[in-house]
C-alpha atoms as a PDB file:
ATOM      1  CA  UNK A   1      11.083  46.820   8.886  1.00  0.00           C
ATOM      2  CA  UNK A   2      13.248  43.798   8.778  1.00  0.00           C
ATOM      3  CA  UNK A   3      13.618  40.850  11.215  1.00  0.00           C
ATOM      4  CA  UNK A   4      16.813  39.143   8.809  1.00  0.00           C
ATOM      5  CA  UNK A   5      17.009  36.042  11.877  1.00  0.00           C
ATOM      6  CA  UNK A   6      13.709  34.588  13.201  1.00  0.00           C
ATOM      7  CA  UNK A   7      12.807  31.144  13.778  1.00  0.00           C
ATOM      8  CA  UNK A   8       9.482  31.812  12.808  1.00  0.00           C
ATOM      9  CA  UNK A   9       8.291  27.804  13.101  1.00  0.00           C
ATOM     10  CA  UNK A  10       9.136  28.107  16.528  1.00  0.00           C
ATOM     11  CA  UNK A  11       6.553  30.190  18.018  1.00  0.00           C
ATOM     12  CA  UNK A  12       3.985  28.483  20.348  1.00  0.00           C
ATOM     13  CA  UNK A  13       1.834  29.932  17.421  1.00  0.00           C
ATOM     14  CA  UNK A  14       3.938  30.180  14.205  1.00  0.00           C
ATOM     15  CA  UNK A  15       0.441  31.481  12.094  1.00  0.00           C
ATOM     16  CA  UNK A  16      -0.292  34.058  14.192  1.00  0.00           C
ATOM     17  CA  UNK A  17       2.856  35.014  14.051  1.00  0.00           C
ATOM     18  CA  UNK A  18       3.166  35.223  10.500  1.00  0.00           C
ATOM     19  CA  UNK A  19      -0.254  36.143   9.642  1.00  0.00           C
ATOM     20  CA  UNK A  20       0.844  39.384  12.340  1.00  0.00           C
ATOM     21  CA  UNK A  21       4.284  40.028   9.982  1.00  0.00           C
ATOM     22  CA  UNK A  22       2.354  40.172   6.798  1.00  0.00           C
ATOM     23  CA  UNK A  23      -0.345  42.579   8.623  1.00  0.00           C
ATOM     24  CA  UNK A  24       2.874  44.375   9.337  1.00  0.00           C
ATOM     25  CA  UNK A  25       4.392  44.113   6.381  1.00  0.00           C
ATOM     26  CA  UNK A  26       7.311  43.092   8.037  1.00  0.00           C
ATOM     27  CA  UNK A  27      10.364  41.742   5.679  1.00  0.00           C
ATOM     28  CA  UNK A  28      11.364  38.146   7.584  1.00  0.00           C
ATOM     29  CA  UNK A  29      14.015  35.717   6.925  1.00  0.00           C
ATOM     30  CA  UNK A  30      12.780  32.945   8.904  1.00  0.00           C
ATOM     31  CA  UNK A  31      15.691  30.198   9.820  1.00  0.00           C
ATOM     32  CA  UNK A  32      15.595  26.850  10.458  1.00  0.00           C
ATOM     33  CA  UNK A  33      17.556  24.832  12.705  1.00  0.00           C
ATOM     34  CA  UNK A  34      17.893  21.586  10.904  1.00  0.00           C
ATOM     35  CA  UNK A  35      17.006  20.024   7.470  1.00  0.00           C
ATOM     36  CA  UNK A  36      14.219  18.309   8.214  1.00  0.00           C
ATOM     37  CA  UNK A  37      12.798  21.746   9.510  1.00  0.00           C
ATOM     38  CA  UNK A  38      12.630  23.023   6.011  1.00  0.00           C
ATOM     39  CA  UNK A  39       9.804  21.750   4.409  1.00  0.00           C
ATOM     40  CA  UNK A  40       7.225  22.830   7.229  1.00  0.00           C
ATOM     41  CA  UNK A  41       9.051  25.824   7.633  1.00  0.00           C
ATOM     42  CA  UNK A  42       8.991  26.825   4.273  1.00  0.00           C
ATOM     43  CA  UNK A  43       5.052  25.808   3.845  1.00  0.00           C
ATOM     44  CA  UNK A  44       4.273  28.289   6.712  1.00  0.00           C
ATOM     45  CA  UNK A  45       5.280  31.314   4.591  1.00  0.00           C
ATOM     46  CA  UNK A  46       4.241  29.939   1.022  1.00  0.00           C
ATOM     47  CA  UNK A  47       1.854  32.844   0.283  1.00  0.00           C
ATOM     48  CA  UNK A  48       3.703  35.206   2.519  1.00  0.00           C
ATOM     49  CA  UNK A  49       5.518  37.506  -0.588  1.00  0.00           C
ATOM     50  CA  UNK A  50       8.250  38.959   2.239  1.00  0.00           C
ATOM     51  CA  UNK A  51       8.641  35.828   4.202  1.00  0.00           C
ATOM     52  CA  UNK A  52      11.953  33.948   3.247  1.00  0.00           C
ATOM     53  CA  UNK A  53      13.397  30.600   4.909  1.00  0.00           C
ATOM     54  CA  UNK A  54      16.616  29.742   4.842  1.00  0.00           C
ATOM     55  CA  UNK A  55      18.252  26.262   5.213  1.00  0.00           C
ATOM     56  CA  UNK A  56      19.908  25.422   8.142  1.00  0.00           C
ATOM     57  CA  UNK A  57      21.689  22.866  10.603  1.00  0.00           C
ATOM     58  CA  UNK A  58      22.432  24.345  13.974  1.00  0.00           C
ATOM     59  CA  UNK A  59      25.701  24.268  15.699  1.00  0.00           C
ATOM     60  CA  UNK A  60      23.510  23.018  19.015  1.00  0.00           C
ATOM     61  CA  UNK A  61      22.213  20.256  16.670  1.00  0.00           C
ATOM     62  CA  UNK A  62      25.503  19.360  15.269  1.00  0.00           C
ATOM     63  CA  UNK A  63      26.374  16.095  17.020  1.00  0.00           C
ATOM     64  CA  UNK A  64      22.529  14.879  17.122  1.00  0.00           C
ATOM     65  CA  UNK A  65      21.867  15.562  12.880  1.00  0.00           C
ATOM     66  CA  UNK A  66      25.113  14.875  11.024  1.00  0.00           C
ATOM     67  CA  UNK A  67      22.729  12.061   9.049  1.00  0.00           C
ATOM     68  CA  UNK A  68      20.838  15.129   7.885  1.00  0.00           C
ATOM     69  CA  UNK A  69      23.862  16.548   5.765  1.00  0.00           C
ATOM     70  CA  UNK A  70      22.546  14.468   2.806  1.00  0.00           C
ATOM     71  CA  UNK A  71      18.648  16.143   2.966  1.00  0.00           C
ATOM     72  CA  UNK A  72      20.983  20.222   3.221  1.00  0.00           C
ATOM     73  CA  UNK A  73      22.393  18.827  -0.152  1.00  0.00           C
ATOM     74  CA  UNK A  74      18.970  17.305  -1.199  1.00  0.00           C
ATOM     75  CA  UNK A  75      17.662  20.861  -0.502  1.00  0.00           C
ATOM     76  CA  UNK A  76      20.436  23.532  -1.203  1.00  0.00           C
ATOM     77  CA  UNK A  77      18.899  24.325  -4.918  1.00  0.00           C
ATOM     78  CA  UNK A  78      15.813  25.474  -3.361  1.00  0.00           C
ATOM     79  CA  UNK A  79      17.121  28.598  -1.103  1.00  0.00           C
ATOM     80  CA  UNK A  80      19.191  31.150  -1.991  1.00  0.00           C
ATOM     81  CA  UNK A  81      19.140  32.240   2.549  1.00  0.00           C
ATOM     82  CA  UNK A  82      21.027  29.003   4.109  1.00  0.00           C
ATOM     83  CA  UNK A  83      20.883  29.696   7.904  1.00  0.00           C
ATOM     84  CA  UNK A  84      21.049  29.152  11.187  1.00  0.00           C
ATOM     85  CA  UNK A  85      24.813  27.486  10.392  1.00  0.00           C
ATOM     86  CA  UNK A  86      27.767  28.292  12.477  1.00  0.00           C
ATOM     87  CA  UNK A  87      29.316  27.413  15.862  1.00  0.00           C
ATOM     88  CA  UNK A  88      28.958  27.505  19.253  1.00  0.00           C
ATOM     89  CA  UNK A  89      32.125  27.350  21.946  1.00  0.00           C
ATOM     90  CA  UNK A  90      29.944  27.027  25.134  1.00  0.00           C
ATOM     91  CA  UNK A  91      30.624  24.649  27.360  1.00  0.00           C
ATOM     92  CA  UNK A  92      28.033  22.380  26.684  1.00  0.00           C
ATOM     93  CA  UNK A  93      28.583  22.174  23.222  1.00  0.00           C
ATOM     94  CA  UNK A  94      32.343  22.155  23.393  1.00  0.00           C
ATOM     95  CA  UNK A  95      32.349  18.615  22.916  1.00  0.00           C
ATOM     96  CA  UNK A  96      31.272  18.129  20.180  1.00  0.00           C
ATOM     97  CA  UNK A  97      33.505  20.606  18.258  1.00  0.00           C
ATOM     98  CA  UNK A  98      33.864  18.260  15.602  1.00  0.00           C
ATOM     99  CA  UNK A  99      30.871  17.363  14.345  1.00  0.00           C
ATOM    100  CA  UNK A 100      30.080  21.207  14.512  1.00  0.00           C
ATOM    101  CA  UNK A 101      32.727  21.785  11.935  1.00  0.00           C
ATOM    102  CA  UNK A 102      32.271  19.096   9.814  1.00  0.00           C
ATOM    103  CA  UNK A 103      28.540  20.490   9.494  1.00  0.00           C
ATOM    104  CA  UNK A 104      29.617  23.976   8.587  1.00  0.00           C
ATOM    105  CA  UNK A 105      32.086  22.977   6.661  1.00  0.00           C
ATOM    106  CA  UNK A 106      29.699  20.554   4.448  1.00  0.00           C
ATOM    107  CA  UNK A 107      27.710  23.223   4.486  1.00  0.00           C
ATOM    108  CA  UNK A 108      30.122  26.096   3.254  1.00  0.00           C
ATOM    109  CA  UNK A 109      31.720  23.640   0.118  1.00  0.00           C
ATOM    110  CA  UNK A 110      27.931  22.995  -0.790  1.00  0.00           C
ATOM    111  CA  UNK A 111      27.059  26.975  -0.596  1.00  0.00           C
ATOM    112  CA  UNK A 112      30.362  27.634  -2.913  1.00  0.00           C
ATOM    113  CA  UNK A 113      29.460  24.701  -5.112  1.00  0.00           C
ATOM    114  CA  UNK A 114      25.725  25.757  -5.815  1.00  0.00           C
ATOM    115  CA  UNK A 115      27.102  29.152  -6.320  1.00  0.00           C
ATOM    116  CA  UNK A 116      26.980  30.905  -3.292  1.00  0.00           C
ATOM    117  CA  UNK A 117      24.198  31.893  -0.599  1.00  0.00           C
ATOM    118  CA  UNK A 118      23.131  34.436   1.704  1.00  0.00           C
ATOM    119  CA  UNK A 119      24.457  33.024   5.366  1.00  0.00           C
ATOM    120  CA  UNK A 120      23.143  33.545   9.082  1.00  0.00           C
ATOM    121  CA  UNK A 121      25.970  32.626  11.385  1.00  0.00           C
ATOM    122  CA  UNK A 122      25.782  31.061  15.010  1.00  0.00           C
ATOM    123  CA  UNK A 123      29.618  32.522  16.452  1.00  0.00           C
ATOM    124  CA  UNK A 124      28.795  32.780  20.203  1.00  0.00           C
ATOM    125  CA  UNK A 125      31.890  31.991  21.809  1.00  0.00           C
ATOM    126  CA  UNK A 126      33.417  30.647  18.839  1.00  0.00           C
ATOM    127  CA  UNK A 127      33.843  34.326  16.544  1.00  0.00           C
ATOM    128  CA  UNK A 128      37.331  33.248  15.677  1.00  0.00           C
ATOM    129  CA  UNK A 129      36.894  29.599  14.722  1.00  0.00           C
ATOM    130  CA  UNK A 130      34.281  31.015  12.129  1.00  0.00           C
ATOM    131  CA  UNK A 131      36.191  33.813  10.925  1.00  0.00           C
ATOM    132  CA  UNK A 132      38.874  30.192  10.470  1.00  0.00           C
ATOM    133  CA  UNK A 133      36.481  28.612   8.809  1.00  0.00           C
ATOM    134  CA  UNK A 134      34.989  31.570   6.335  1.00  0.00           C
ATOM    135  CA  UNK A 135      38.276  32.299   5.347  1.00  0.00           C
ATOM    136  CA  UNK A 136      39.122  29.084   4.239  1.00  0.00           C
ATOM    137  CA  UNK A 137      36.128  28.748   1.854  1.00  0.00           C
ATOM    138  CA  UNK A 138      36.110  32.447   1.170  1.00  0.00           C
ATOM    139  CA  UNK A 139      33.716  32.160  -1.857  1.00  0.00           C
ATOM    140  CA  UNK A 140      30.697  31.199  -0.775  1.00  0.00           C
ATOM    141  CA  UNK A 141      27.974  33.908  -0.604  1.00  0.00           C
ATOM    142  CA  UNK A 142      27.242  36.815   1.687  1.00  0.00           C
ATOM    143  CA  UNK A 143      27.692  35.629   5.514  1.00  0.00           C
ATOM    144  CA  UNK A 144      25.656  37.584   8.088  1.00  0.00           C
ATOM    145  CA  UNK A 145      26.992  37.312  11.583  1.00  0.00           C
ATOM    146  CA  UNK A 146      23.527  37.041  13.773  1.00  0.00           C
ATOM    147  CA  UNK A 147      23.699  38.509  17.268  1.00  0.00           C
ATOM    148  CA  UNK A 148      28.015  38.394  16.760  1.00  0.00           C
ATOM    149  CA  UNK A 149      29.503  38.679  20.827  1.00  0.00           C
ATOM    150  CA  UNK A 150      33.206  38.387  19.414  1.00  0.00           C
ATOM    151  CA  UNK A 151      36.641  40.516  20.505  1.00  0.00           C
ATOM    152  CA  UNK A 152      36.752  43.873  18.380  1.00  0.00           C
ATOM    153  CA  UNK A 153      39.633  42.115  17.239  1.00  0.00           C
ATOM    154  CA  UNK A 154      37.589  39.378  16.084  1.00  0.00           C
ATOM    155  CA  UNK A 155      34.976  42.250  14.592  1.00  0.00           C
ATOM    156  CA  UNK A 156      38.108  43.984  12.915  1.00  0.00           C
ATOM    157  CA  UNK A 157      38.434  41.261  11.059  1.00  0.00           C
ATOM    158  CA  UNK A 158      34.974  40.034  10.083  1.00  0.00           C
ATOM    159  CA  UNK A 159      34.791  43.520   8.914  1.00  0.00           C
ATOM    160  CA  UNK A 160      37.976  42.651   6.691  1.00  0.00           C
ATOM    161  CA  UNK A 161      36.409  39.470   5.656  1.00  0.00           C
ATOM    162  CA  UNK A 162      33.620  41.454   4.544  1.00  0.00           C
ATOM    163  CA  UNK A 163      30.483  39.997   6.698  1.00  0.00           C
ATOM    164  CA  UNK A 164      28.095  41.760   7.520  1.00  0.00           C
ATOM    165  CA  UNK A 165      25.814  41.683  10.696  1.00  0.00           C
ATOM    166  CA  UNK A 166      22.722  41.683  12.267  1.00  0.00           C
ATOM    167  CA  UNK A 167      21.804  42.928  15.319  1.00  0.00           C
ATOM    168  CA  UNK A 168      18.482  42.834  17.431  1.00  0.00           C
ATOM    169  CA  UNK A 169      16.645  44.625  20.634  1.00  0.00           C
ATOM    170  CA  UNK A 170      18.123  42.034  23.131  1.00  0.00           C
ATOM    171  CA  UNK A 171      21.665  42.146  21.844  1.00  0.00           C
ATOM    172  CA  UNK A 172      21.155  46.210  21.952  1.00  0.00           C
ATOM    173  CA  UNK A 173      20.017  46.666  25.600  1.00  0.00           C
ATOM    174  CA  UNK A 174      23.377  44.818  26.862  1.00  0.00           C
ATOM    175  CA  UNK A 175      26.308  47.657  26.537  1.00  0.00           C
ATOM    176  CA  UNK A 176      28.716  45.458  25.172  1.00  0.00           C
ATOM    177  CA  UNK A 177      26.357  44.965  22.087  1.00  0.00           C
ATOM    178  CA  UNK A 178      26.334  48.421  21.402  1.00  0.00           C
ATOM    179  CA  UNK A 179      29.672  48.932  21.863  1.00  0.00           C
ATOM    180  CA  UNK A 180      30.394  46.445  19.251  1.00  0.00           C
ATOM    181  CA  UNK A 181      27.483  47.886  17.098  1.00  0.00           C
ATOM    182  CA  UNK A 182      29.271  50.893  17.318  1.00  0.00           C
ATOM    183  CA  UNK A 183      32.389  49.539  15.551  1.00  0.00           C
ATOM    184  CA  UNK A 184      30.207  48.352  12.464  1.00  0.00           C
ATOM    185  CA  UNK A 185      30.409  49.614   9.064  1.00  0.00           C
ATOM    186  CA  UNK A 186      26.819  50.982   9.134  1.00  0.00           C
ATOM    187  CA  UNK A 187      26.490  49.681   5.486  1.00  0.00           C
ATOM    188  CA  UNK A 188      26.730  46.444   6.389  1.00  0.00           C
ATOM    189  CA  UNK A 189      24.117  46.480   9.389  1.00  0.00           C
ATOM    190  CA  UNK A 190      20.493  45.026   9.378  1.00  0.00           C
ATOM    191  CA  UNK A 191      18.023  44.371  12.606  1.00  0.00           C
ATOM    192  CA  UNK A 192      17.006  40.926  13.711  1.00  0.00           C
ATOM    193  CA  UNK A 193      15.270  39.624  16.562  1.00  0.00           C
ATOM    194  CA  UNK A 194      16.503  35.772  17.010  1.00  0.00           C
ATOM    195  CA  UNK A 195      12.943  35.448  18.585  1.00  0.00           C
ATOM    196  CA  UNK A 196      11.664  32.998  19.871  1.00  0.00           C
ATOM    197  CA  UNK A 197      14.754  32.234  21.881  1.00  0.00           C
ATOM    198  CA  UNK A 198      15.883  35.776  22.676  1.00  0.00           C
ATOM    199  CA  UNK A 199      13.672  37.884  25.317  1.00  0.00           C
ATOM    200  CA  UNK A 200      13.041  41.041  26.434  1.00  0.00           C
ATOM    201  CA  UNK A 201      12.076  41.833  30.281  1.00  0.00           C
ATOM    202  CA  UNK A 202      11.435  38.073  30.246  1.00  0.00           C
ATOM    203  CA  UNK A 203       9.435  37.638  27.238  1.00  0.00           C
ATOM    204  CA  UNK A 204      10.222  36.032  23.560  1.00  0.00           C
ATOM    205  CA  UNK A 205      11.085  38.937  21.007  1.00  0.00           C
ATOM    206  CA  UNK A 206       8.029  39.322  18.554  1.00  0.00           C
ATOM    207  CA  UNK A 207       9.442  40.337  14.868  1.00  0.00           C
ATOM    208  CA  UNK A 208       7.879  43.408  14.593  1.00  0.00           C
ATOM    209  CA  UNK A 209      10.277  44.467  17.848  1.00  0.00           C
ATOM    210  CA  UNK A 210      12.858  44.993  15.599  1.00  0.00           C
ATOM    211  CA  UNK A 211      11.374  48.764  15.967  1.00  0.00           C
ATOM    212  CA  UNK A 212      13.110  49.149  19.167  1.00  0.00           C
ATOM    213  CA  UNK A 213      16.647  47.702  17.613  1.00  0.00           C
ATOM    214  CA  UNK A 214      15.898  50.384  14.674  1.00  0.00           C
ATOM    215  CA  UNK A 215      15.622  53.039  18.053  1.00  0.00           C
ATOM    216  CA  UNK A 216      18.629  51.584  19.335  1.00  0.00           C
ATOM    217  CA  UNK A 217      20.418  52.162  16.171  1.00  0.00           C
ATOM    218  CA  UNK A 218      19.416  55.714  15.794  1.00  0.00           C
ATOM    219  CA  UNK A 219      20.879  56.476  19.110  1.00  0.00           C
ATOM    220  CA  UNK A 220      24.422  54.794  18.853  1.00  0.00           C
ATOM    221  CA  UNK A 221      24.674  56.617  14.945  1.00  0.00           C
ATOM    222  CA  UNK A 222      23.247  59.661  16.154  1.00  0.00           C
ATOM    223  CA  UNK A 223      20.642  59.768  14.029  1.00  0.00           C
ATOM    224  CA  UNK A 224      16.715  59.633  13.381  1.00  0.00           C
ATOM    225  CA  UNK A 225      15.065  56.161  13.578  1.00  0.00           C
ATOM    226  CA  UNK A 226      13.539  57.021  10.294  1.00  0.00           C
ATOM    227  CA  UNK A 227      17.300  57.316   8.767  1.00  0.00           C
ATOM    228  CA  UNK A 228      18.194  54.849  10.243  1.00  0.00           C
ATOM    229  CA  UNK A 229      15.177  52.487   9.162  1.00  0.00           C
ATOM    230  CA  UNK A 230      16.349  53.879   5.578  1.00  0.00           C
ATOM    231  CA  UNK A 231      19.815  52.331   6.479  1.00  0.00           C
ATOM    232  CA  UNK A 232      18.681  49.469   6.731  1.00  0.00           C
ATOM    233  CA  UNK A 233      16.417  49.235   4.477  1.00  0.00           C
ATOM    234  CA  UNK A 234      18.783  50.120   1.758  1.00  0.00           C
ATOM    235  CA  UNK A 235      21.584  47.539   3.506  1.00  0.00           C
ATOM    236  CA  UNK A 236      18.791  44.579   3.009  1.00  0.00           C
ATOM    237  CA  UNK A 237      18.289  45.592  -1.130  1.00  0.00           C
ATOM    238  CA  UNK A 238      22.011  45.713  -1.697  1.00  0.00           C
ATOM    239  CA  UNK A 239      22.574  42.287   0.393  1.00  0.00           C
ATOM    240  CA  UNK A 240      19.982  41.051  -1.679  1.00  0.00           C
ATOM    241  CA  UNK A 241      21.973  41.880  -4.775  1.00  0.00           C
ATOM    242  CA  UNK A 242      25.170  40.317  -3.512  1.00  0.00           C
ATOM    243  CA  UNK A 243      23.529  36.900  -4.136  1.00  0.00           C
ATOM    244  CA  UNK A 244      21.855  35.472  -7.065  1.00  0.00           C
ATOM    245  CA  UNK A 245      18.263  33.955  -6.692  1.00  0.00           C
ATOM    246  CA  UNK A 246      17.275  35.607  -4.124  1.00  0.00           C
ATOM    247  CA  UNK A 247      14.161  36.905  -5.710  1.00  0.00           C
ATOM    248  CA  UNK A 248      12.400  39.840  -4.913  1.00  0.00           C
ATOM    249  CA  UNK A 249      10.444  41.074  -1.942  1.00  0.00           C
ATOM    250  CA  UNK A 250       7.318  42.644  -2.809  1.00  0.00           C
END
């Protein structure tokens, strides 16, 4: 199984958790939220052979770490998974529209420049500013819309744009998720939990959970959850291939 968003570090008890993925053999892309995360981060899954962390800067974060854009460039060479980028359009956050795409725009020039990266992208309420801002700097990896709550217009044309997306248990129970699930090229799919932040009946999404997206999935294709964990599966090795230095998970 594969949990391709996960902010693994923050768990009230990140070893557990990881020591419970590896008992699993569970394949993990664990993000990060801002550069200073990654070198913790990355140290909690140093012997973990399918534990991956990508380099990030949040959207949330923006306004608060723009000084960190100089430790993402400091680090870029040592990821090929650069993630949780993106940006957010609530409210809240609104304000500081700016700063959020200066980051991801840093961000995207240095992911062209070091020849391109894998991507998870932050679009909640903001799907077409990032489609904007992908398609400007068009060459610059594989991008990976986590948890994406855009228009189907908006999903039209990520498909177009050639993202791909992953989707997890919470976003699945809502109907509008699967709705939108629905409309995606199922070669371009993989699961995801976003846990610790998303929740289930009130609780934080454990990685291994992504067993009851994998359900979810069989039911909107109309198919096994064994094909459908094949799917997947086979999805995650051709990502993989899209991207150069991404090693391989054993």
């Amino acid at each position: 199984m594969i949990d391709f968003h996960c902010h693994l570090d923050l768990y009230p008890d990140p070893h557990s958790v990881r020591d419970d993925c590896i008992r699993r053999g569970l394949y993990v892309l664990s993000v990060t939220t801002t550069p200073s995360a990654w070198k913790g981060t990355s140290a909690l899954s140093a012997n973990a052979q399918r534990i991956r962390t990508a380099l990030g800067l949040h959207p949330q974060l923006a306004h608060e770490r723009l000084s960190e854009l100089g430790l993402f460039d400091n680090l870029i060479n040592d990821t090929a998974y650069v993630g949780e980028i993106g940006l957010d359009g609530a409210p809240e956050f609104r304000k500081h529209w700016q700063d959020q795409l200066t980051v991801l725009e840093h961000v995207l020039r240095r992911c062209r420049e070091a020849g391109g990266r894998i991507m998870s992208i932050h679009s909640r309420r903001a799907s077409g500013p990032v489609l904007d801002v992908l398609e400007k700097h068009r060459v610059t990896g594989s991008a990976v819309l986590h948890w994406f709550s855009g228009s189907f217009r908006d999903l039209e044309r990520a498909i177009k744009l050639g993202c791909w997306f992953s989707v997890g248990p919470a976003m699945l129970k809502s109907e509008n998720g699967r709705a939108l699930t629905a409309r995606m090229p199922r070669d371009r799919v993989l699961t995801e939990t976003d846990g610790p932040f998303a929740q289930v009946d009130g609780k934080p999404v454990m990685p291994w959970q992504v067993e009851t997206a994998m359900e979810a999935l069989g039911e909107i294709w109309s198919i096994s959850p064994d094909v459908a964990k094949q799917n997947v599966d086979d999805n995650f090795r051709r990502l993989l291939a899209t991207c150069p230095g991404t090693g391989v998970f054993s």
